[in-house]
PDB file of N, CA and C in Angstrom:
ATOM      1  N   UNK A   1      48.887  18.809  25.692  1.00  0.00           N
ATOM      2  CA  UNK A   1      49.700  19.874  25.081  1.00  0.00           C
ATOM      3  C   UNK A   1      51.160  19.411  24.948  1.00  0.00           C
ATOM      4  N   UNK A   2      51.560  18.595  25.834  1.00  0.00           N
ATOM      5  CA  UNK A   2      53.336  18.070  26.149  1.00  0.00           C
ATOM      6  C   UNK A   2      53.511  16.867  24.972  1.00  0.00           C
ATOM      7  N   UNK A   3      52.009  16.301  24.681  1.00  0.00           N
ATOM      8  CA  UNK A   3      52.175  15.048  23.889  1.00  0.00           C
ATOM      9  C   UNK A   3      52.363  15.543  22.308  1.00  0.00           C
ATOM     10  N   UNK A   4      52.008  15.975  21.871  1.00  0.00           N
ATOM     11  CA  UNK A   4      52.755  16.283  20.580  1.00  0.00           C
ATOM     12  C   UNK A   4      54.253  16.660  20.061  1.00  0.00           C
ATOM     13  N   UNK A   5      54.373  17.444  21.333  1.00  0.00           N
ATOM     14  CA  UNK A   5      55.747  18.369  21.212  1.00  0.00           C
ATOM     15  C   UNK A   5      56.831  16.579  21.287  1.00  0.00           C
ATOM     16  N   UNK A   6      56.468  15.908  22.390  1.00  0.00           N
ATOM     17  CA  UNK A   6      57.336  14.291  22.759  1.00  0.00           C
ATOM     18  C   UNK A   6      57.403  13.628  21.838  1.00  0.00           C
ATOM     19  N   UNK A   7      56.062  13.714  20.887  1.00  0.00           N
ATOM     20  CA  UNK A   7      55.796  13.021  19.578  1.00  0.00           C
ATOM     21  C   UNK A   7      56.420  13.435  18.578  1.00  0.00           C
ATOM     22  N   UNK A   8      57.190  14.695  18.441  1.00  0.00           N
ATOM     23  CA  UNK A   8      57.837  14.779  17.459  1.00  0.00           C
ATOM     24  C   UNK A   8      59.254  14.927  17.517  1.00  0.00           C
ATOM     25  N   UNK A   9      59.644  14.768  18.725  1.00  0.00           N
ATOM     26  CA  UNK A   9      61.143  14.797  19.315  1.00  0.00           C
ATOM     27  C   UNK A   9      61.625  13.343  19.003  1.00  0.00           C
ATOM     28  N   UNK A  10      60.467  12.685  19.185  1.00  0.00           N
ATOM     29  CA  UNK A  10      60.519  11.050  19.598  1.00  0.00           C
ATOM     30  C   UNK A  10      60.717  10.858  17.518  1.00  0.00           C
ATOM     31  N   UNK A  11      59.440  11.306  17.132  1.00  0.00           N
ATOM     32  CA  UNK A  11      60.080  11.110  15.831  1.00  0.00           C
ATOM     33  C   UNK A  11      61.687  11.630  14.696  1.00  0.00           C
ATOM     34  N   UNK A  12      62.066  12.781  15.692  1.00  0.00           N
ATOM     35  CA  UNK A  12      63.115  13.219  15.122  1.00  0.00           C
ATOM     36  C   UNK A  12      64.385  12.268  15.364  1.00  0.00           C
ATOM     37  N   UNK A  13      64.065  12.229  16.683  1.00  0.00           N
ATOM     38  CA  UNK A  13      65.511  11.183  17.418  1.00  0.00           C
ATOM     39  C   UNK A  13      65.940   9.776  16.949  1.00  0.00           C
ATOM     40  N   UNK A  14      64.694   9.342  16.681  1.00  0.00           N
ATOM     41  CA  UNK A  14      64.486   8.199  16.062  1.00  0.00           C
ATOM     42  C   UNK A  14      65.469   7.468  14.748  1.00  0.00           C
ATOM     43  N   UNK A  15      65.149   8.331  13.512  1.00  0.00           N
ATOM     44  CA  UNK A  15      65.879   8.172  12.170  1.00  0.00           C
ATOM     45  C   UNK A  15      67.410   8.503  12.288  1.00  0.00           C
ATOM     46  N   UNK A  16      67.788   9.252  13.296  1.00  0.00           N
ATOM     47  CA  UNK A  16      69.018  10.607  13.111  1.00  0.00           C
ATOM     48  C   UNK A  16      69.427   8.395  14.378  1.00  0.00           C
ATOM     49  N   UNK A  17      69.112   8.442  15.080  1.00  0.00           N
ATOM     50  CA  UNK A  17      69.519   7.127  15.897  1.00  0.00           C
ATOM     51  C   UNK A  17      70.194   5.578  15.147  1.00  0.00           C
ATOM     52  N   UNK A  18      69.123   5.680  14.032  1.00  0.00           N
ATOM     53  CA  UNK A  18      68.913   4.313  13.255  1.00  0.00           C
ATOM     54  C   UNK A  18      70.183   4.776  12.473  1.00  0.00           C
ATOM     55  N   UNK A  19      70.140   6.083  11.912  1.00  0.00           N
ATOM     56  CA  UNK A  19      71.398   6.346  10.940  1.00  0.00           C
ATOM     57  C   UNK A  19      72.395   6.296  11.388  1.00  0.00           C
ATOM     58  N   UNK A  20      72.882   6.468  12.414  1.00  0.00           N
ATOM     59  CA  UNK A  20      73.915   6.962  13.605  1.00  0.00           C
ATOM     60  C   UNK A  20      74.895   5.760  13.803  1.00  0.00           C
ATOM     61  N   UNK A  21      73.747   4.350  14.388  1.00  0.00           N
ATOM     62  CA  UNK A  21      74.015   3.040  14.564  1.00  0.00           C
ATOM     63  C   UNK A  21      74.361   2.384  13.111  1.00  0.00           C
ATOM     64  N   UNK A  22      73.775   2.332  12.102  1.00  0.00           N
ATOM     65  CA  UNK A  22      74.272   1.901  11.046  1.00  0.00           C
ATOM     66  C   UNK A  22      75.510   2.669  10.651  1.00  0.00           C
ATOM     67  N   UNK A  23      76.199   4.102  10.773  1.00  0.00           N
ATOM     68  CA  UNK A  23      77.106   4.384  10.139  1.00  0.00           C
ATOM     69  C   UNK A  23      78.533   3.947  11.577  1.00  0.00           C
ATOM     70  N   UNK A  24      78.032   3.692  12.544  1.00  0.00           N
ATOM     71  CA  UNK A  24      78.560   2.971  12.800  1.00  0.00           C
ATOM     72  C   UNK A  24      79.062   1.450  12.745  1.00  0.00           C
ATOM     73  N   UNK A  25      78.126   0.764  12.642  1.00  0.00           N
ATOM     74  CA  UNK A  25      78.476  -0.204  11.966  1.00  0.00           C
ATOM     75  C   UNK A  25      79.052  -0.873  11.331  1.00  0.00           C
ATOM     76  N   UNK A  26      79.109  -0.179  10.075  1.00  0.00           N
ATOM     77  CA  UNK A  26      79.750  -0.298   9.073  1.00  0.00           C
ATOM     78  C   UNK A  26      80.515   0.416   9.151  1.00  0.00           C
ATOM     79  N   UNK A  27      81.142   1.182   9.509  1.00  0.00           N
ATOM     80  CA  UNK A  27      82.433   1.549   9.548  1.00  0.00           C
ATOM     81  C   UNK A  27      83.022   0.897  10.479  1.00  0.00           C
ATOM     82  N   UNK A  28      82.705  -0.214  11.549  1.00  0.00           N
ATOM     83  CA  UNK A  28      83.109  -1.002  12.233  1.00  0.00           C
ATOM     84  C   UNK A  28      83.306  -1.961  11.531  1.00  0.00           C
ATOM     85  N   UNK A  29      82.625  -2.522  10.427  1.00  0.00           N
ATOM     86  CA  UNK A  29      82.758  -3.821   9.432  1.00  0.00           C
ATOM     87  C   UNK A  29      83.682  -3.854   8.799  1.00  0.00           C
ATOM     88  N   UNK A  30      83.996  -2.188   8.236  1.00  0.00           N
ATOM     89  CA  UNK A  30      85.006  -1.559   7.204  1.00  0.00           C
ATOM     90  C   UNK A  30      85.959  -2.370   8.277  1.00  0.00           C
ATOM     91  N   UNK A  31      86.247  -1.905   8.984  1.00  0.00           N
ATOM     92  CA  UNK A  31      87.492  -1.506  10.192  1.00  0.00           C
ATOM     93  C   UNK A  31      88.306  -3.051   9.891  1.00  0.00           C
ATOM     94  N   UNK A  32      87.408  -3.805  10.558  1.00  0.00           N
ATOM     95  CA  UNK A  32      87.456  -5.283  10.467  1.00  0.00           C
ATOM     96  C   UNK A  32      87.855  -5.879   9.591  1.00  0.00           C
ATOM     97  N   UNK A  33      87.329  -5.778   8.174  1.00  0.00           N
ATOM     98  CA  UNK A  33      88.071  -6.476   6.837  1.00  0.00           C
ATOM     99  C   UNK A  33      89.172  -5.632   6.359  1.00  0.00           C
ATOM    100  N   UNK A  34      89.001  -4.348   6.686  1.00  0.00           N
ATOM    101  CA  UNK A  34      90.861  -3.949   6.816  1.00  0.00           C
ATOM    102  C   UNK A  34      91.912  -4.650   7.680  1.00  0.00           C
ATOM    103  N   UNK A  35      91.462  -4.602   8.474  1.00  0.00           N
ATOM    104  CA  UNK A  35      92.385  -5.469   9.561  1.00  0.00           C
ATOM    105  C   UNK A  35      92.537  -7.203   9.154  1.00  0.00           C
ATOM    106  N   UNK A  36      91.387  -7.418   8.733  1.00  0.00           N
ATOM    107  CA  UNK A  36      91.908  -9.060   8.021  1.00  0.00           C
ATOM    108  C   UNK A  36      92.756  -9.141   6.827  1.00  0.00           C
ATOM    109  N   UNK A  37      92.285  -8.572   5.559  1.00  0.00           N
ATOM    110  CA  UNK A  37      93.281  -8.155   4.524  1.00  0.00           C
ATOM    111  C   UNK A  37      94.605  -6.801   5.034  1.00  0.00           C
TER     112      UNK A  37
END
């Protein structure tokens, strides 16, 4: 009964994570070639 409910938390957390880290990222990259130019 607990395993579905984990299974879809696990899938929510997931994408919202991957997006999270990439918009960090790149706005860390941004950051960086501002600071060089």
């Amino acid at each position: 009964m607990i395993e579905p409910l984990l299974f879809g938390i696990v899938l929510g957390i997931i994408p919202v994570t991957l997006i999270g880290l990439f918009v960090a990222a790149f706005l860390q990259y941004r950051r960086q070639n501002t600071f060089r130019f």
